[in-house]
PDB file of N, CA and C in Angstrom:
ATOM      1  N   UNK A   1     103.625 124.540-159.907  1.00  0.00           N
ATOM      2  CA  UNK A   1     103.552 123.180-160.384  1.00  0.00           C
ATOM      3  C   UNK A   1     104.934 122.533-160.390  1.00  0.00           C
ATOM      4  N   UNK A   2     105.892 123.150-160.774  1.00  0.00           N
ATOM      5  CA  UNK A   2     107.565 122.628-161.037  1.00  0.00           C
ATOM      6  C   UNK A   2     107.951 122.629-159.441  1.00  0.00           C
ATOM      7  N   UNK A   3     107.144 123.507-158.450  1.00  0.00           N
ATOM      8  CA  UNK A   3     107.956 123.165-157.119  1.00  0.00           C
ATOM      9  C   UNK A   3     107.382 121.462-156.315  1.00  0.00           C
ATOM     10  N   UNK A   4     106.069 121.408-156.731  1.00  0.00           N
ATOM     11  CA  UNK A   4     105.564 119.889-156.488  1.00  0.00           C
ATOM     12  C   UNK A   4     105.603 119.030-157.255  1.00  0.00           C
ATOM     13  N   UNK A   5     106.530 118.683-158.521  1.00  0.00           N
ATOM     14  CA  UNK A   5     107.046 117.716-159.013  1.00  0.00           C
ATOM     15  C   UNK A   5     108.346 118.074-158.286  1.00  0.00           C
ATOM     16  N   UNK A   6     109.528 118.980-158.061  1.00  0.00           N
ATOM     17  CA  UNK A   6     110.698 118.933-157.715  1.00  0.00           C
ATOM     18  C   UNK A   6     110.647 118.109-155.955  1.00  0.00           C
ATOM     19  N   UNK A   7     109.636 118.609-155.334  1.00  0.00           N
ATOM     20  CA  UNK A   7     109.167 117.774-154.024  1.00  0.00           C
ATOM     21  C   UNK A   7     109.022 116.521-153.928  1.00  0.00           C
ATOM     22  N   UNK A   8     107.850 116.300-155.004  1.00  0.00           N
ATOM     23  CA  UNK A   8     108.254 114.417-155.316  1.00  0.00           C
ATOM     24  C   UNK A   8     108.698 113.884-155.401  1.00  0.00           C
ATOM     25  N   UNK A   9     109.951 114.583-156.259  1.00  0.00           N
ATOM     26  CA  UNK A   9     111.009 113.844-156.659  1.00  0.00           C
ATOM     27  C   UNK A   9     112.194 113.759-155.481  1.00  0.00           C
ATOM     28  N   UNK A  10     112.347 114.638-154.527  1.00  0.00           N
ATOM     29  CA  UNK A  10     113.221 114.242-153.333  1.00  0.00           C
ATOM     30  C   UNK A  10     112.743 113.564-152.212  1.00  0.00           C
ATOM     31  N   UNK A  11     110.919 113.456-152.391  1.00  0.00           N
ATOM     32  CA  UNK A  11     110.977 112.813-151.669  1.00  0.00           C
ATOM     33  C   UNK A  11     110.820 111.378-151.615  1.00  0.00           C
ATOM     34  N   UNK A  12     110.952 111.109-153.001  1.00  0.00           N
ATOM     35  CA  UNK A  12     111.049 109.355-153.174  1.00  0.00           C
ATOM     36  C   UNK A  12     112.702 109.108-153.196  1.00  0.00           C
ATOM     37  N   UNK A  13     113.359 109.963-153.655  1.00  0.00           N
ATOM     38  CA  UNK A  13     114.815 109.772-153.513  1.00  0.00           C
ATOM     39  C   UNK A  13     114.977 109.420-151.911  1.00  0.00           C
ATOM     40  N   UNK A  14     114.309 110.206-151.149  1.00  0.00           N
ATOM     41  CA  UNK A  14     114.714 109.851-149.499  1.00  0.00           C
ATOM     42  C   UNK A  14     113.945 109.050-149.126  1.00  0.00           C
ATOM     43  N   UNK A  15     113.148 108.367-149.734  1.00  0.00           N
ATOM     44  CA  UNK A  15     112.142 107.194-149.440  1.00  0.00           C
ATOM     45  C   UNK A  15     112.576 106.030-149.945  1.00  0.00           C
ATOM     46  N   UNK A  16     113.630 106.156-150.948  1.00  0.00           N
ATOM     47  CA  UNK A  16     114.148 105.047-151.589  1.00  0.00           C
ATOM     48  C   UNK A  16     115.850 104.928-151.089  1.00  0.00           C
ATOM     49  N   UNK A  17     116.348 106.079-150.322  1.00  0.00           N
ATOM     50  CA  UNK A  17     117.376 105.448-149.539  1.00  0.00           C
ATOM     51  C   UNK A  17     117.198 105.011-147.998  1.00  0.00           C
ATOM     52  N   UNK A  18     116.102 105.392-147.745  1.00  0.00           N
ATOM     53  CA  UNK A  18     115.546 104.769-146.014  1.00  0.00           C
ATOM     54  C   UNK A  18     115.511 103.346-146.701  1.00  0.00           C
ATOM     55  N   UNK A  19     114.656 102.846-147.364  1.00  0.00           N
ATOM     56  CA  UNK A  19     114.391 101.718-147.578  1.00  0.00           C
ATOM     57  C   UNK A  19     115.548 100.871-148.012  1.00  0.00           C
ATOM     58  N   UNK A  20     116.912 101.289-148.772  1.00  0.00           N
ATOM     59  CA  UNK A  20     117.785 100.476-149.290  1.00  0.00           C
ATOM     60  C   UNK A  20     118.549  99.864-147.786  1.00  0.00           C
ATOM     61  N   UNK A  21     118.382 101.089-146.877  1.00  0.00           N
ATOM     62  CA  UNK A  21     118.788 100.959-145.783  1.00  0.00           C
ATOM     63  C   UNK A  21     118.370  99.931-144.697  1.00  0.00           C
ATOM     64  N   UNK A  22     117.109 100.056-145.009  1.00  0.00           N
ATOM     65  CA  UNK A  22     116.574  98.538-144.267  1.00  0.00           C
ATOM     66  C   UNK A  22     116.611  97.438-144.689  1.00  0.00           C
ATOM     67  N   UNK A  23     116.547  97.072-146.039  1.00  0.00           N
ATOM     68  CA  UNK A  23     116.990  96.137-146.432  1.00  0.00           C
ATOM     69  C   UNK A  23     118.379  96.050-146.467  1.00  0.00           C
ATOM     70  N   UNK A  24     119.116  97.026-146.219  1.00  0.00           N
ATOM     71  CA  UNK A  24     120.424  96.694-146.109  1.00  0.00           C
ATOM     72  C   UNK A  24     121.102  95.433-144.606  1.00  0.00           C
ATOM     73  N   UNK A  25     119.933  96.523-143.588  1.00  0.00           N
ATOM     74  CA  UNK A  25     119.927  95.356-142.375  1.00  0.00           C
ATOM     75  C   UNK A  25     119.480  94.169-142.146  1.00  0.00           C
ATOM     76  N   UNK A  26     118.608  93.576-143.147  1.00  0.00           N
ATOM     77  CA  UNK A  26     117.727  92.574-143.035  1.00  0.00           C
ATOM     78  C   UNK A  26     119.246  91.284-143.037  1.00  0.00           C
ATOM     79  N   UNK A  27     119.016  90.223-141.891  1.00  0.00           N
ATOM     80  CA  UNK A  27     120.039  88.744-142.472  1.00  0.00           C
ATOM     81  C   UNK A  27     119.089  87.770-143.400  1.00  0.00           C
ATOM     82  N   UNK A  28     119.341  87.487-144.256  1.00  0.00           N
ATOM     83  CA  UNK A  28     118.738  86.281-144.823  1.00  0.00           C
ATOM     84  C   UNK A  28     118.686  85.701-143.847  1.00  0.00           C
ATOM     85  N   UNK A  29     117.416  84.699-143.935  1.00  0.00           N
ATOM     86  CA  UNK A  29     117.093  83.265-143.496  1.00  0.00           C
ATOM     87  C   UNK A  29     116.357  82.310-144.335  1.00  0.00           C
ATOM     88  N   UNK A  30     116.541  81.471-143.955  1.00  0.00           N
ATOM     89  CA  UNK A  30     116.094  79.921-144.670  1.00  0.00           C
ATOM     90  C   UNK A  30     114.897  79.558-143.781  1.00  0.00           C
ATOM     91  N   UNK A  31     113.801  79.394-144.924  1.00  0.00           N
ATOM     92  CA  UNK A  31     112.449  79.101-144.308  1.00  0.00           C
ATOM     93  C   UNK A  31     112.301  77.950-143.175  1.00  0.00           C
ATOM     94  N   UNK A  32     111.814  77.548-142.348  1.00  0.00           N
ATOM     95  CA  UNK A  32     111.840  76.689-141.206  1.00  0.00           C
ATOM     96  C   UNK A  32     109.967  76.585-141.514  1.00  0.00           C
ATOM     97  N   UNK A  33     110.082  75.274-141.194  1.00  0.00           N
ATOM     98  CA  UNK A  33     108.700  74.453-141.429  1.00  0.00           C
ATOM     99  C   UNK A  33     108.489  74.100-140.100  1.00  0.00           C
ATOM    100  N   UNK A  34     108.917  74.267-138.823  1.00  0.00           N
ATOM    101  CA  UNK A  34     108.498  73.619-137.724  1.00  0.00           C
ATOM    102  C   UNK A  34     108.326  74.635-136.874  1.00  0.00           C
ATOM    103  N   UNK A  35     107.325  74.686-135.836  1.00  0.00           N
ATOM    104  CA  UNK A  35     107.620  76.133-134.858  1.00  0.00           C
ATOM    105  C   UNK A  35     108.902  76.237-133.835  1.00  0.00           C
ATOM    106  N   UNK A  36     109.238  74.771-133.492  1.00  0.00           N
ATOM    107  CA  UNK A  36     110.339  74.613-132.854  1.00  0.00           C
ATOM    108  C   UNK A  36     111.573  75.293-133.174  1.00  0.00           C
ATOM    109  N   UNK A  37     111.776  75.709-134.354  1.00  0.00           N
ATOM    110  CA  UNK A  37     112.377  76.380-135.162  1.00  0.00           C
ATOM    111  C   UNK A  37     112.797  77.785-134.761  1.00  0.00           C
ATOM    112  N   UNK A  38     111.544  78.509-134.084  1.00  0.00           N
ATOM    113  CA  UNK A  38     111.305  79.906-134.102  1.00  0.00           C
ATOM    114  C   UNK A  38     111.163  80.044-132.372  1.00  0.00           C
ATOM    115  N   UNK A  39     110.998  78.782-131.665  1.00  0.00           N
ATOM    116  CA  UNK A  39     111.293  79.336-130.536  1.00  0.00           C
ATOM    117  C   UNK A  39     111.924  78.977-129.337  1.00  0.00           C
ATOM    118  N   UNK A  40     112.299  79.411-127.808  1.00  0.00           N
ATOM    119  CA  UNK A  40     113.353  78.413-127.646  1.00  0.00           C
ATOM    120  C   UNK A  40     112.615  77.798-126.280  1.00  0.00           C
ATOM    121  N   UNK A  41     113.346  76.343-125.975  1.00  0.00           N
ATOM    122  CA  UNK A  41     112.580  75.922-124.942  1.00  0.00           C
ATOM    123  C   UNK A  41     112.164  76.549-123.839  1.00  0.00           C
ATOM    124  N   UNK A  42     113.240  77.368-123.257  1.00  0.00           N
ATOM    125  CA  UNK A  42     112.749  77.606-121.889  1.00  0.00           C
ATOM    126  C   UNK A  42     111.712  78.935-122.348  1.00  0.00           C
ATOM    127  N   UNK A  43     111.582  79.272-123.620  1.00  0.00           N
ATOM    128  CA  UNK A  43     110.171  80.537-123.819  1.00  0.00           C
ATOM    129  C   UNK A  43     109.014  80.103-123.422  1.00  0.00           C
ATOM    130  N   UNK A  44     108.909  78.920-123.776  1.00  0.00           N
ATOM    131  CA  UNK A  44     107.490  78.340-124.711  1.00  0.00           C
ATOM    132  C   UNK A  44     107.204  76.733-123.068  1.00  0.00           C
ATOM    133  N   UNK A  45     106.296  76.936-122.684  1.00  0.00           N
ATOM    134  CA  UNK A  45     105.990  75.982-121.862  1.00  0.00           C
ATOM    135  C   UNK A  45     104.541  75.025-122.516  1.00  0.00           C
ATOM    136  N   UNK A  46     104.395  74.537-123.428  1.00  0.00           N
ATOM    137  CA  UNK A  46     103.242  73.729-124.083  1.00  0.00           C
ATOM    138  C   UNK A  46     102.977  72.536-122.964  1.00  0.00           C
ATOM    139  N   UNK A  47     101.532  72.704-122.340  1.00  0.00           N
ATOM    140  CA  UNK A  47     100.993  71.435-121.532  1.00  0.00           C
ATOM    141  C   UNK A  47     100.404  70.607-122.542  1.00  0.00           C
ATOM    142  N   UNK A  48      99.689  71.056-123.442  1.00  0.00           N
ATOM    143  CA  UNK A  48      98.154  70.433-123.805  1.00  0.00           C
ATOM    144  C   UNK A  48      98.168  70.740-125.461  1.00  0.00           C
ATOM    145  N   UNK A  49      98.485  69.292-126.036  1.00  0.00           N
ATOM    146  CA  UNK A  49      98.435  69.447-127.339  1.00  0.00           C
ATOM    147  C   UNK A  49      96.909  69.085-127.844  1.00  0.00           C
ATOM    148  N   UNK A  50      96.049  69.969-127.697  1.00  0.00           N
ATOM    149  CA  UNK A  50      94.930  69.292-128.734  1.00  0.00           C
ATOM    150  C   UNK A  50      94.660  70.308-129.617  1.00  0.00           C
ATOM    151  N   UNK A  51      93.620  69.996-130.814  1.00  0.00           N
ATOM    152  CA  UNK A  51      93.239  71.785-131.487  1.00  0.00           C
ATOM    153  C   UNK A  51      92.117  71.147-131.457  1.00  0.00           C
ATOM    154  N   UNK A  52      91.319  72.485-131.082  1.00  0.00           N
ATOM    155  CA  UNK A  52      89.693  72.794-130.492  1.00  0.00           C
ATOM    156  C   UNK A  52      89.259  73.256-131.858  1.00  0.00           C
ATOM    157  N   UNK A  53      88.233  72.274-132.464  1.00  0.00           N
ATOM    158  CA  UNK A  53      87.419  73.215-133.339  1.00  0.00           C
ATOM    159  C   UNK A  53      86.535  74.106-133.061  1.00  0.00           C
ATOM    160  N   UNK A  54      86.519  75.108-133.281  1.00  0.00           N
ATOM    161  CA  UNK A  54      85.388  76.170-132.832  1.00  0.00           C
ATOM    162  C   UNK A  54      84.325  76.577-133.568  1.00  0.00           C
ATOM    163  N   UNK A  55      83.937  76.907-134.663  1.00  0.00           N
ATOM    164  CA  UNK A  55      83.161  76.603-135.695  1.00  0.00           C
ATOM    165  C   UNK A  55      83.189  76.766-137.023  1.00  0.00           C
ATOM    166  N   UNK A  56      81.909  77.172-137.801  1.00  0.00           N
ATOM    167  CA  UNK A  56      82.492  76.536-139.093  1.00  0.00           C
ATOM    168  C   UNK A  56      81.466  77.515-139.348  1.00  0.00           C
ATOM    169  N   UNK A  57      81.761  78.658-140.945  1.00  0.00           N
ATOM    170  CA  UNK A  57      80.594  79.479-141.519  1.00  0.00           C
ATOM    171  C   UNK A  57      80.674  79.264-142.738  1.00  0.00           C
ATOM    172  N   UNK A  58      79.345  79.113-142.715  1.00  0.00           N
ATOM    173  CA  UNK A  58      78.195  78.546-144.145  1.00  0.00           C
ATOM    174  C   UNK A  58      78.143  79.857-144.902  1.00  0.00           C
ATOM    175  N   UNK A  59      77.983  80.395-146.098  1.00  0.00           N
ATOM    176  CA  UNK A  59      76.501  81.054-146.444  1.00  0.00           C
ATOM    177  C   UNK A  59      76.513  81.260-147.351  1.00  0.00           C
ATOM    178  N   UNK A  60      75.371  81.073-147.625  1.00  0.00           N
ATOM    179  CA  UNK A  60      74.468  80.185-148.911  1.00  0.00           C
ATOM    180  C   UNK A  60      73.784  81.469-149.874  1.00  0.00           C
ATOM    181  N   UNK A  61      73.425  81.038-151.287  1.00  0.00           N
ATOM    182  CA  UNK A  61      72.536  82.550-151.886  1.00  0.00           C
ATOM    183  C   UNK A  61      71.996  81.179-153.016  1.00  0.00           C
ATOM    184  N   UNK A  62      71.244  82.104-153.202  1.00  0.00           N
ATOM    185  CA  UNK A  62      70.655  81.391-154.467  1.00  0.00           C
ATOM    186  C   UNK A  62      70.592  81.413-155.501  1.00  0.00           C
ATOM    187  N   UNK A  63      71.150  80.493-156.497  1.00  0.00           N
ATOM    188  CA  UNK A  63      71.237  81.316-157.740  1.00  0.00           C
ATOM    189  C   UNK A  63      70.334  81.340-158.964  1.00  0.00           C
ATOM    190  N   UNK A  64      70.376  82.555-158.751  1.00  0.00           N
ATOM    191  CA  UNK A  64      69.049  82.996-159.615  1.00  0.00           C
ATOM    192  C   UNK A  64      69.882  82.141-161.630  1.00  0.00           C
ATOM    193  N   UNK A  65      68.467  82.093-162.274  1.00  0.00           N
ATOM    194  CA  UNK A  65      68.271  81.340-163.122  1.00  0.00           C
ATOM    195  C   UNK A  65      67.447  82.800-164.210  1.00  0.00           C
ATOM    196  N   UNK A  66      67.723  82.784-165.267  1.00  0.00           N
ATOM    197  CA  UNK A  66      67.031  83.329-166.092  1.00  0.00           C
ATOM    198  C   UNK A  66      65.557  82.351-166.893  1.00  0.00           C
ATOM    199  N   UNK A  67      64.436  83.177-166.471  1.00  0.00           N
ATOM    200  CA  UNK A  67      63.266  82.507-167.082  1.00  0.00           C
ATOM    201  C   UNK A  67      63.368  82.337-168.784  1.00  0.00           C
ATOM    202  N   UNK A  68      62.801  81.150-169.071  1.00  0.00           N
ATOM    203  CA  UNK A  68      63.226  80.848-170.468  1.00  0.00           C
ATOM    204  C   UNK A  68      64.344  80.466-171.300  1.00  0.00           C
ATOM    205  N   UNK A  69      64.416  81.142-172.617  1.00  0.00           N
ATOM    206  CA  UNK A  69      65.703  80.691-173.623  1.00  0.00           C
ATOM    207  C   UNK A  69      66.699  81.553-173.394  1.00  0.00           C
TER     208      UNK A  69
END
């Protein structure tokens, strides 16, 4: 029992320095509200601005009612 708590315990220690580590690499950024933002012209070739609705889901139940008081 003391060798699988002593296991746990190194292995969140090495689970919790992988991770300091990636967040160590992460750069901040500042949220961007536009897609233009995120990509660059010559990536992105857009002909045709429309948006296609495609459909729409319903569904319905009934709600039951208790008879009486």
């Amino acid at each position: 029992m003391e060798a699988i708590v002593i296991g746990i315990i190194v292995a969140l220690i090495v689970a919790f320095i992988a991770v300091r580590m990636m967040i160590a690499q992460m750069r901040p950024v500042a949220e961007k509200h536009e897609a233009s933002h995120y990509t660059k012209d010559e990536d992105v070739h857009i002909t045709v601005r429309d948006d296609v609705y495609l459909r729409t889901d319903v569904s319905r139940r009934k709600i039951e009612r208790k008879q009486g008081n």
